[in-house]
PDB file of N, CA and C in Angstrom:
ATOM      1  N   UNK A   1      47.283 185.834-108.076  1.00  0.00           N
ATOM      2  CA  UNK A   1      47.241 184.755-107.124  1.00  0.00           C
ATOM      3  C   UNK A   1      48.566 183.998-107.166  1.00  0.00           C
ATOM      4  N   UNK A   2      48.842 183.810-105.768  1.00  0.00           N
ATOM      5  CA  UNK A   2      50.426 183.052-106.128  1.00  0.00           C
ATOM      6  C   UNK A   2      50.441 181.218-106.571  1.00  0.00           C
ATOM      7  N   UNK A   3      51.129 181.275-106.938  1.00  0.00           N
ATOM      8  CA  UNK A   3      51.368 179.680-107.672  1.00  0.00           C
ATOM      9  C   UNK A   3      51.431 178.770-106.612  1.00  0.00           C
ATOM     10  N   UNK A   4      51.612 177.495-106.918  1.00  0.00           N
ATOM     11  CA  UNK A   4      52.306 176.699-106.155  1.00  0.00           C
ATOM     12  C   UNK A   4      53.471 176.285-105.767  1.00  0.00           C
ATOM     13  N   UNK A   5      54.294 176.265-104.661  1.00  0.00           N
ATOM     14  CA  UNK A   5      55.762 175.627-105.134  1.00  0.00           C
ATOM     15  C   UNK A   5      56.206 174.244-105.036  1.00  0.00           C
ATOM     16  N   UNK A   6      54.948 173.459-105.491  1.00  0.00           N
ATOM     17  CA  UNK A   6      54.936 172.261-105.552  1.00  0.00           C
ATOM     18  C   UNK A   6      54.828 172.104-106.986  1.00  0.00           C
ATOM     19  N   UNK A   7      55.073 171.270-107.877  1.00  0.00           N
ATOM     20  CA  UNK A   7      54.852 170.763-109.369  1.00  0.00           C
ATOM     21  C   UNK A   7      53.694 170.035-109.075  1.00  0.00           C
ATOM     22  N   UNK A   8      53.362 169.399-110.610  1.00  0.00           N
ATOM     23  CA  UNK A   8      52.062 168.380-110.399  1.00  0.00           C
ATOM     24  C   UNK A   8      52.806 167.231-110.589  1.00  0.00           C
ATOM     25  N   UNK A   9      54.000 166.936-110.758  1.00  0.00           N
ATOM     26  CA  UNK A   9      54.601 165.588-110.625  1.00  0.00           C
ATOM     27  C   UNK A   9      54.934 165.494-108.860  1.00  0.00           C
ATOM     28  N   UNK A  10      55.180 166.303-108.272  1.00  0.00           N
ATOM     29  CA  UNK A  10      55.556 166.566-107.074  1.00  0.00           C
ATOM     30  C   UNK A  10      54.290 166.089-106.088  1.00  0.00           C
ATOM     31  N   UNK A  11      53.269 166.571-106.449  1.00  0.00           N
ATOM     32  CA  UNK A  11      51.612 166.424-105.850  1.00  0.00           C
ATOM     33  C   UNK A  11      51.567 165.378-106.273  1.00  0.00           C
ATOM     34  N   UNK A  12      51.541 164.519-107.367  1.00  0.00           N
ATOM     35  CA  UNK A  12      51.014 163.521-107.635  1.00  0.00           C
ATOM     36  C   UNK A  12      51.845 162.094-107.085  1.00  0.00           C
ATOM     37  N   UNK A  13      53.510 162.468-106.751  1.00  0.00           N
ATOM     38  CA  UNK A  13      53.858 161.467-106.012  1.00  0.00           C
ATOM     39  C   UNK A  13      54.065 161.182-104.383  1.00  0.00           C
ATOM     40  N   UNK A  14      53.215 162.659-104.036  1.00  0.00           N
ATOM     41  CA  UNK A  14      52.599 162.538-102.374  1.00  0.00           C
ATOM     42  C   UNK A  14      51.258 161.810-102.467  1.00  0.00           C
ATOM     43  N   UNK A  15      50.339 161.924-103.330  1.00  0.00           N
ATOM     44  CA  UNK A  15      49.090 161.424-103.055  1.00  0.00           C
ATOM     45  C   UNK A  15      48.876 159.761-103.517  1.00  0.00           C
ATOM     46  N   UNK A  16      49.936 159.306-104.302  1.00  0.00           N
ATOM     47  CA  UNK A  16      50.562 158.157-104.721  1.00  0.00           C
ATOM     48  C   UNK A  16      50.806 157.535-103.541  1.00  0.00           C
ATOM     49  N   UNK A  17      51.898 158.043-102.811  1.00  0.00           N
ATOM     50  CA  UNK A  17      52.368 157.230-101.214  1.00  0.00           C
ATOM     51  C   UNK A  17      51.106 157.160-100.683  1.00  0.00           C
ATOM     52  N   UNK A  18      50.557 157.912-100.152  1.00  0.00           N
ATOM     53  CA  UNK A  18      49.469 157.539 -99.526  1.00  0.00           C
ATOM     54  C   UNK A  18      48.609 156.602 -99.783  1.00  0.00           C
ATOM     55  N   UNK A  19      48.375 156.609-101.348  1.00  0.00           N
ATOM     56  CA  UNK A  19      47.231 155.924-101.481  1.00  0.00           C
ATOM     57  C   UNK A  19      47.957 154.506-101.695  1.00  0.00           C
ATOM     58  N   UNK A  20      49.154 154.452-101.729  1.00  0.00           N
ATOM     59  CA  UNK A  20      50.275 153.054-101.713  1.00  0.00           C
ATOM     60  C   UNK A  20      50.187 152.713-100.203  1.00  0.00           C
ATOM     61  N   UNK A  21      49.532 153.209 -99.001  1.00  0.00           N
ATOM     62  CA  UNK A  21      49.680 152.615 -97.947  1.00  0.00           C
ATOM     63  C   UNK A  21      50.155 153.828 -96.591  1.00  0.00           C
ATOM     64  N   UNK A  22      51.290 154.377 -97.157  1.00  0.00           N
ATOM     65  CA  UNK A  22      52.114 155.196 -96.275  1.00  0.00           C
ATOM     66  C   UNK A  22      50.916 155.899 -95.786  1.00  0.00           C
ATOM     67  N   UNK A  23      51.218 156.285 -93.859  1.00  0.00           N
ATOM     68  CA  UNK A  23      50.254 157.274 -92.996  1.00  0.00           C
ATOM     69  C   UNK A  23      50.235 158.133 -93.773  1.00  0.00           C
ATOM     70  N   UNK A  24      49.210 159.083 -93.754  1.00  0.00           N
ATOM     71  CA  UNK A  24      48.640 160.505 -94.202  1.00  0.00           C
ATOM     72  C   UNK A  24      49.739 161.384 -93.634  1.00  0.00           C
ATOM     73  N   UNK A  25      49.960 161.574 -92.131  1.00  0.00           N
ATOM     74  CA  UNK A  25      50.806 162.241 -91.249  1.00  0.00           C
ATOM     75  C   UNK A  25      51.865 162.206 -91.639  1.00  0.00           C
ATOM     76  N   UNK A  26      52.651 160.888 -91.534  1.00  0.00           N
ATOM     77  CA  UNK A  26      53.766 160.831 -92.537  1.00  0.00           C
ATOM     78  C   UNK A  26      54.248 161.271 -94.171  1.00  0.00           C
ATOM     79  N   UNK A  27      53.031 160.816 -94.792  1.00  0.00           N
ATOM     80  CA  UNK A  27      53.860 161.699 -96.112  1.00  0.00           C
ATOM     81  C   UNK A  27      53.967 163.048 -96.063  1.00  0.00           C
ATOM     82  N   UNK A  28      52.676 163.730 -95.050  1.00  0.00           N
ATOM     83  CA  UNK A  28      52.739 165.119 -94.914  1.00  0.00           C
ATOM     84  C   UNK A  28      54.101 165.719 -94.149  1.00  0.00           C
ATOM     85  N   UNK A  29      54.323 164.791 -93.380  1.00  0.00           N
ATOM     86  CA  UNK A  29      55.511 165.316 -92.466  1.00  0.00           C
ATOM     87  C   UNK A  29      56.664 165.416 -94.009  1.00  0.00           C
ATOM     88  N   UNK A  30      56.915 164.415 -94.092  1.00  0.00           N
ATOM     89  CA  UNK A  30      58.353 164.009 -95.372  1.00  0.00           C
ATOM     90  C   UNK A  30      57.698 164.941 -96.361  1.00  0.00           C
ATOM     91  N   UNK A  31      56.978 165.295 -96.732  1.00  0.00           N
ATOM     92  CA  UNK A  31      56.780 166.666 -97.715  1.00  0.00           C
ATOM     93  C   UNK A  31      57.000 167.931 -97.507  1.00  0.00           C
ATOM     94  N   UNK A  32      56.320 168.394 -96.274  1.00  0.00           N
ATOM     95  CA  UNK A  32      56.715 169.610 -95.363  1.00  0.00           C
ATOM     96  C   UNK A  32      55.100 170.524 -96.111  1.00  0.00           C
ATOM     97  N   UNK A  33      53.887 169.566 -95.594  1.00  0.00           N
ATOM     98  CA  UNK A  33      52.846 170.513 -95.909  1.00  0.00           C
ATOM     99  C   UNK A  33      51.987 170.001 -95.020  1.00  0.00           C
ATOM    100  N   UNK A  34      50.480 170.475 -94.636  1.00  0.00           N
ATOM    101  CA  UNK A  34      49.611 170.133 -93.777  1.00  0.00           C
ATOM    102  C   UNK A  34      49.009 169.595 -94.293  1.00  0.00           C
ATOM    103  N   UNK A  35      47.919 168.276 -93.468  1.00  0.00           N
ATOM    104  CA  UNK A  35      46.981 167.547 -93.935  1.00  0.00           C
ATOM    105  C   UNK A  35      45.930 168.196 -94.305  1.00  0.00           C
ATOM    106  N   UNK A  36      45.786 169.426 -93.718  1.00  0.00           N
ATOM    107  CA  UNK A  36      44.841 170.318 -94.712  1.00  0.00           C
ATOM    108  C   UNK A  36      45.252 170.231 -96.326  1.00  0.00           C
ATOM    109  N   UNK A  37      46.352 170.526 -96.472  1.00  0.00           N
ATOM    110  CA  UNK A  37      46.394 170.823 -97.819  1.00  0.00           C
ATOM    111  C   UNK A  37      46.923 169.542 -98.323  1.00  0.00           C
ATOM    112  N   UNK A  38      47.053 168.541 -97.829  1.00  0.00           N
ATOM    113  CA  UNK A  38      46.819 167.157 -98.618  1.00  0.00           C
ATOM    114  C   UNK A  38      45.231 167.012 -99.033  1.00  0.00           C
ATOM    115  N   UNK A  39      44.808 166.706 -98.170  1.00  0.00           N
ATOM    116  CA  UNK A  39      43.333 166.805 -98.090  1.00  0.00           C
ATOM    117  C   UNK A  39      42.654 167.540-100.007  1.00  0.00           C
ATOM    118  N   UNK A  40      43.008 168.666 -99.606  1.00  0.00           N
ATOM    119  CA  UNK A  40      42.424 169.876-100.509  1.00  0.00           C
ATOM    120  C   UNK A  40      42.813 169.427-101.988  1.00  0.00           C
ATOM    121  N   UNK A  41      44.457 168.882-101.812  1.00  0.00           N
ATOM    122  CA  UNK A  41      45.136 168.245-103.285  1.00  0.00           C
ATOM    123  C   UNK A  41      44.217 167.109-103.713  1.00  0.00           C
ATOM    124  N   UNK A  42      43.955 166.592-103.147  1.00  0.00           N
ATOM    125  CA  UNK A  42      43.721 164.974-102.829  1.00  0.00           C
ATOM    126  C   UNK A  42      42.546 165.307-103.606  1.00  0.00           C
ATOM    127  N   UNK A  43      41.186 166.516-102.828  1.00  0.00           N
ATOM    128  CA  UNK A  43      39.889 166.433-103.645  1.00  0.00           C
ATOM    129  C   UNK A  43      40.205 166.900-105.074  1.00  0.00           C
ATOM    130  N   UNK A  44      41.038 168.109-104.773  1.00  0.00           N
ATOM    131  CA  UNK A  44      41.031 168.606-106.378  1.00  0.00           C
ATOM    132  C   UNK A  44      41.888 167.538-107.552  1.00  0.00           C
ATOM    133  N   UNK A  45      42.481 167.092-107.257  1.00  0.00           N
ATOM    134  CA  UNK A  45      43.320 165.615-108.379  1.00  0.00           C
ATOM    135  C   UNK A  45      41.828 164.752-108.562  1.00  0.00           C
ATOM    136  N   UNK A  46      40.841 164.567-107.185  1.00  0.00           N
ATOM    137  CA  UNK A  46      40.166 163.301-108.085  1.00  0.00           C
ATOM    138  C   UNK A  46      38.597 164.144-109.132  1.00  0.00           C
ATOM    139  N   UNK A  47      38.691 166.091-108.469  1.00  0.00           N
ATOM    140  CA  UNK A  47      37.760 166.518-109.166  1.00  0.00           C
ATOM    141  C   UNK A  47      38.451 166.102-110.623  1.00  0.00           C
ATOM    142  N   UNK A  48      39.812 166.750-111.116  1.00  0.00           N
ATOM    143  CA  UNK A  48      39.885 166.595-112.238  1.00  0.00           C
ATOM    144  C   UNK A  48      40.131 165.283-113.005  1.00  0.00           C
ATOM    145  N   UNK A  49      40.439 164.300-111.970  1.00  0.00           N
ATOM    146  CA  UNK A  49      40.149 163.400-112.764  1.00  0.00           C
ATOM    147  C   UNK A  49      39.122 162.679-113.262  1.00  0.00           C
ATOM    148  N   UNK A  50      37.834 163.079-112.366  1.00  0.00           N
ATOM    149  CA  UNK A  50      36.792 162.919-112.881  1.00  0.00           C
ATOM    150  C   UNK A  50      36.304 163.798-114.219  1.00  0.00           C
ATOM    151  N   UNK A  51      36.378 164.638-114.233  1.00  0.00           N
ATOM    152  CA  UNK A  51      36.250 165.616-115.547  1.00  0.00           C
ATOM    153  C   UNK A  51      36.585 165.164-116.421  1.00  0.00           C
ATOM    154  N   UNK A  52      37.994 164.706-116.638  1.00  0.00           N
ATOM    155  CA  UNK A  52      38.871 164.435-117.496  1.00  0.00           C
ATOM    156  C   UNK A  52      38.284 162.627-117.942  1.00  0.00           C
ATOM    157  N   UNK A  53      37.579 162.012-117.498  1.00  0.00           N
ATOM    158  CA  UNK A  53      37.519 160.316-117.397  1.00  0.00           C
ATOM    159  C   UNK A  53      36.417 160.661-118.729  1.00  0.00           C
ATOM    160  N   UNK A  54      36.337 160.041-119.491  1.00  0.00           N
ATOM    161  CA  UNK A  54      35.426 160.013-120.642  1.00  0.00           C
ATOM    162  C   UNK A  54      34.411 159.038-120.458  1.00  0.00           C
ATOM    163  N   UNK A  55      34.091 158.529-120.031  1.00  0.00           N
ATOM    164  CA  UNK A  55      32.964 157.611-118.623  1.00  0.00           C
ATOM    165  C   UNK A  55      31.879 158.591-118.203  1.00  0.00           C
ATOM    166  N   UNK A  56      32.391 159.703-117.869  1.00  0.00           N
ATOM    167  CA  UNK A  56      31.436 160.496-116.863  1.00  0.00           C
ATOM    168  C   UNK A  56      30.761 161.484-118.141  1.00  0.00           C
ATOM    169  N   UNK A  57      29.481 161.829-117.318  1.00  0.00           N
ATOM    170  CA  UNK A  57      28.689 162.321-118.186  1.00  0.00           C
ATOM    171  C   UNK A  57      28.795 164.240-118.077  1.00  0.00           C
ATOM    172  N   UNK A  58      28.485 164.505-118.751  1.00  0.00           N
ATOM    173  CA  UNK A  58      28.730 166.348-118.864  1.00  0.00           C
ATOM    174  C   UNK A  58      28.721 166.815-117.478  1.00  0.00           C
ATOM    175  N   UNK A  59      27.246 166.232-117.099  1.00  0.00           N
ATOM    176  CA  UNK A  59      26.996 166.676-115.448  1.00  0.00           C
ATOM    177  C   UNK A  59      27.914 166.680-114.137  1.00  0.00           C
ATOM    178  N   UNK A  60      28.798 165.437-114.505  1.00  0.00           N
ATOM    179  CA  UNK A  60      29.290 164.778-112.791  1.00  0.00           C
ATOM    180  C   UNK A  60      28.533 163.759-111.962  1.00  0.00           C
ATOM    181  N   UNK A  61      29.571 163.331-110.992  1.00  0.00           N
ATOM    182  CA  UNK A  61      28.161 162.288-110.936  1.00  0.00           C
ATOM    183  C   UNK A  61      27.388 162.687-109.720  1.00  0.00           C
ATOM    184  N   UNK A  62      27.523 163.877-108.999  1.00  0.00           N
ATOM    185  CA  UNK A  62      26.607 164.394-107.951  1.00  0.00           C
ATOM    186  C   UNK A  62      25.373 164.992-108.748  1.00  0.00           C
ATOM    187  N   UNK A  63      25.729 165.523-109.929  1.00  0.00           N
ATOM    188  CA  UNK A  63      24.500 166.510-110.677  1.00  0.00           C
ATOM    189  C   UNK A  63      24.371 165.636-111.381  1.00  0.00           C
ATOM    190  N   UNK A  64      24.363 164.354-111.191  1.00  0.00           N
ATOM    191  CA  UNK A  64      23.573 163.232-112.702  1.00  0.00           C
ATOM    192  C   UNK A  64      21.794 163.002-112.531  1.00  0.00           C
ATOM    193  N   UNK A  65      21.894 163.009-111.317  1.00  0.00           N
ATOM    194  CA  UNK A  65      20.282 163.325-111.390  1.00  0.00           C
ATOM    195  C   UNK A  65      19.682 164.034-111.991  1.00  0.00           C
ATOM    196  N   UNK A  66      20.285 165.252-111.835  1.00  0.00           N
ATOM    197  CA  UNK A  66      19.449 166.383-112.022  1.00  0.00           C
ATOM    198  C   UNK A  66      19.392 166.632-113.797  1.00  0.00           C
ATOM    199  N   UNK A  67      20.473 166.218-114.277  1.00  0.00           N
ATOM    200  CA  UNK A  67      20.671 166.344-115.824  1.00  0.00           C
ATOM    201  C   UNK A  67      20.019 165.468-116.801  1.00  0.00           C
ATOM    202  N   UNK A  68      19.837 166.272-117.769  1.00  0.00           N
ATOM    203  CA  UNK A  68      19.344 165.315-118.689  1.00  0.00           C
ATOM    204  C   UNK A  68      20.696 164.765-119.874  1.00  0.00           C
ATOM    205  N   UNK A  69      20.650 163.597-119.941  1.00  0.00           N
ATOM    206  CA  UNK A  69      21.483 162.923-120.676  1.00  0.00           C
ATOM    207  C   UNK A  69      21.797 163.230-121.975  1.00  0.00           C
ATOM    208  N   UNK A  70      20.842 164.081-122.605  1.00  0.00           N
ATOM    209  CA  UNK A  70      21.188 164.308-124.145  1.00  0.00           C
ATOM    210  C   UNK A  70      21.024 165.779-123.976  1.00  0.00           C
ATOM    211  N   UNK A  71      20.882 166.668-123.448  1.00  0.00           N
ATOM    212  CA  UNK A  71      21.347 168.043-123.605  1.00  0.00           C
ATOM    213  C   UNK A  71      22.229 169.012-122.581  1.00  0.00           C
ATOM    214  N   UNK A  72      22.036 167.783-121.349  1.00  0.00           N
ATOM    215  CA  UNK A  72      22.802 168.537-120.121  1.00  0.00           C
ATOM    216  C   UNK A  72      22.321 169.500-119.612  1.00  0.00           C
ATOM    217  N   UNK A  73      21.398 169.547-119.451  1.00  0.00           N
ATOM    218  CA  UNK A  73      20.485 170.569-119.112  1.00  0.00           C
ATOM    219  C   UNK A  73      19.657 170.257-117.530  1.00  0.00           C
ATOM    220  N   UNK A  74      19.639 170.581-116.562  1.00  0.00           N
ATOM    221  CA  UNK A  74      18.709 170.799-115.693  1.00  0.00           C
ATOM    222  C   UNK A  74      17.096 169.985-116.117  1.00  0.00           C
ATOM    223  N   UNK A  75      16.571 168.928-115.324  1.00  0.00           N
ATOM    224  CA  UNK A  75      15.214 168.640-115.685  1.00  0.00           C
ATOM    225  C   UNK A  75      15.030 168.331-114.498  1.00  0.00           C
ATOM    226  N   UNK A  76      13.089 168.304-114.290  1.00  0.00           N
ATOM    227  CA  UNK A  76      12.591 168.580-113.145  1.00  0.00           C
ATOM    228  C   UNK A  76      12.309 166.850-113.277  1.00  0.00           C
ATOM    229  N   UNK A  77      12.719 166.623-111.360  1.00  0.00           N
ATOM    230  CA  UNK A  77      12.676 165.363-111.167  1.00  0.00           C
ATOM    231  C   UNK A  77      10.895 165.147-110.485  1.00  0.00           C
ATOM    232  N   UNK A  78      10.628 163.981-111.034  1.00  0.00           N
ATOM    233  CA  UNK A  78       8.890 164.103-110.234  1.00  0.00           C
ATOM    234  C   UNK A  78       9.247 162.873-109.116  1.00  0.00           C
ATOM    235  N   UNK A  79       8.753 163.486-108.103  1.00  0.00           N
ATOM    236  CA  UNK A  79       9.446 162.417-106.785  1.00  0.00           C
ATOM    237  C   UNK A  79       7.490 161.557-106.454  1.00  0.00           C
ATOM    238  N   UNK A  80       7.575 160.140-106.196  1.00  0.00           N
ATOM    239  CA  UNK A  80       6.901 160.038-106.012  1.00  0.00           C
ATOM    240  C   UNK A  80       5.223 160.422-105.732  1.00  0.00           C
ATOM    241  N   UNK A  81       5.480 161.655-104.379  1.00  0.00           N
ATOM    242  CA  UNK A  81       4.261 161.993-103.617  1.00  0.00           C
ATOM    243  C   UNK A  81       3.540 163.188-105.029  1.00  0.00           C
ATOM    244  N   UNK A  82       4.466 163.445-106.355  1.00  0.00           N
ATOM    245  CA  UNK A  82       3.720 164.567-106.874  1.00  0.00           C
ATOM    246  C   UNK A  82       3.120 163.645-107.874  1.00  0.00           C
ATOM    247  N   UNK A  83       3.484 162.305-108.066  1.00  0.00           N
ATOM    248  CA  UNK A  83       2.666 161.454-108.720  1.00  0.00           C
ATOM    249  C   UNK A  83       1.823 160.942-108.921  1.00  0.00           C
ATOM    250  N   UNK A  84       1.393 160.951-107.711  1.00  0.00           N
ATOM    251  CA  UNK A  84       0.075 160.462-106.649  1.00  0.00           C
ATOM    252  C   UNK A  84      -1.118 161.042-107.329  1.00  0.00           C
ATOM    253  N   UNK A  85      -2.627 160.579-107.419  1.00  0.00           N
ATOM    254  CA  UNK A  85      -3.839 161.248-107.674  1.00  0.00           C
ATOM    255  C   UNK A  85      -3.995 162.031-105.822  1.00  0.00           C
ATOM    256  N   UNK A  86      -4.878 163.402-106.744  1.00  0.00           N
ATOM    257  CA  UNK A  86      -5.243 164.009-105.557  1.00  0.00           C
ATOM    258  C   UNK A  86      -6.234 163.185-104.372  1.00  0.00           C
ATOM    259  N   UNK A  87      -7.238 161.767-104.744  1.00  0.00           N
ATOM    260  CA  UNK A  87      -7.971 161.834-103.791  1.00  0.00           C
ATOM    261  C   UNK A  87      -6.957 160.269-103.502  1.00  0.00           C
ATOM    262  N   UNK A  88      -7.338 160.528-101.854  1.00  0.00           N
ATOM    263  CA  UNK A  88      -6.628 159.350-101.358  1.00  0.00           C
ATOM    264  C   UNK A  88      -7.388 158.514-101.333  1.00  0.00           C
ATOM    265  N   UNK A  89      -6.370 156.858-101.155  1.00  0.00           N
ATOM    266  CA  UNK A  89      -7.389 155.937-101.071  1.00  0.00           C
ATOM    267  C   UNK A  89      -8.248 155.645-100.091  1.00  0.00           C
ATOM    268  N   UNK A  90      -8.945 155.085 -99.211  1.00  0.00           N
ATOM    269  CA  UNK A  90      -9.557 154.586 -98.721  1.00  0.00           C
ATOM    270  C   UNK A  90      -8.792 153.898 -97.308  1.00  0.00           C
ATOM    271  N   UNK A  91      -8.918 153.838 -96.038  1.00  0.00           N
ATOM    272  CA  UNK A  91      -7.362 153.507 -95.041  1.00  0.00           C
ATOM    273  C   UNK A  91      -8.232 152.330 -94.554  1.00  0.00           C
ATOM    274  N   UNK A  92      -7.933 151.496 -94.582  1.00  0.00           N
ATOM    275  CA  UNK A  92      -8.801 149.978 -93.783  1.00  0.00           C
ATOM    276  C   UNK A  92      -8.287 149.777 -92.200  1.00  0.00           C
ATOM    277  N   UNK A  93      -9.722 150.072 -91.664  1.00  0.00           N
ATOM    278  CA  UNK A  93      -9.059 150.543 -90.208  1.00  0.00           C
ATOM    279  C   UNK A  93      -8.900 148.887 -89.652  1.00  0.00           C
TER     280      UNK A  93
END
């Protein structure tokens, strides 16, 4: 797979301008890359910086639901309606 010919000091002081104010369009123009692939930098810098933040839990915080806190493991969430007793109450017309 081919590399990048951007550095990560290079990426990191395009996504810097931006987030300092400068248009999106513009830093992309003065870089010489597409807002696609700002975009794409942009998610992957804050995936890893989430990874990397010692704050966040094994899971992430989209799969924090789903995890359990002390083994990281997948646990089944009980959503309300499976909580419920089978006979219903009574409806007061």
């Amino acid at each position: 797979m081919k590399g990048s010919k951007f550095s990560e000091a290079q990426i990191a002081f395009v996504l810097k301008q931006a987030e300092d104010g400068t248009a999106i369009g513009e830093v992309c123009r003065k870089a010489g890359i597409s807002e696609a692939t700002f975009y794409i930098r942009r998610r992957s810098a804050s995936i890893k910086a989430l990874s990397s933040s010692p704050a966040t839990s094994t899971c992430g915080p989209i799969r924090r639901m789903w995890c359990s806190t002390s083994h990281g493991q997948a646990s089944r969430l009980t959503t309300p309606s499976s909580s419920r007793s089978t006979a219903s109450p009574a409806r007061s017309a």
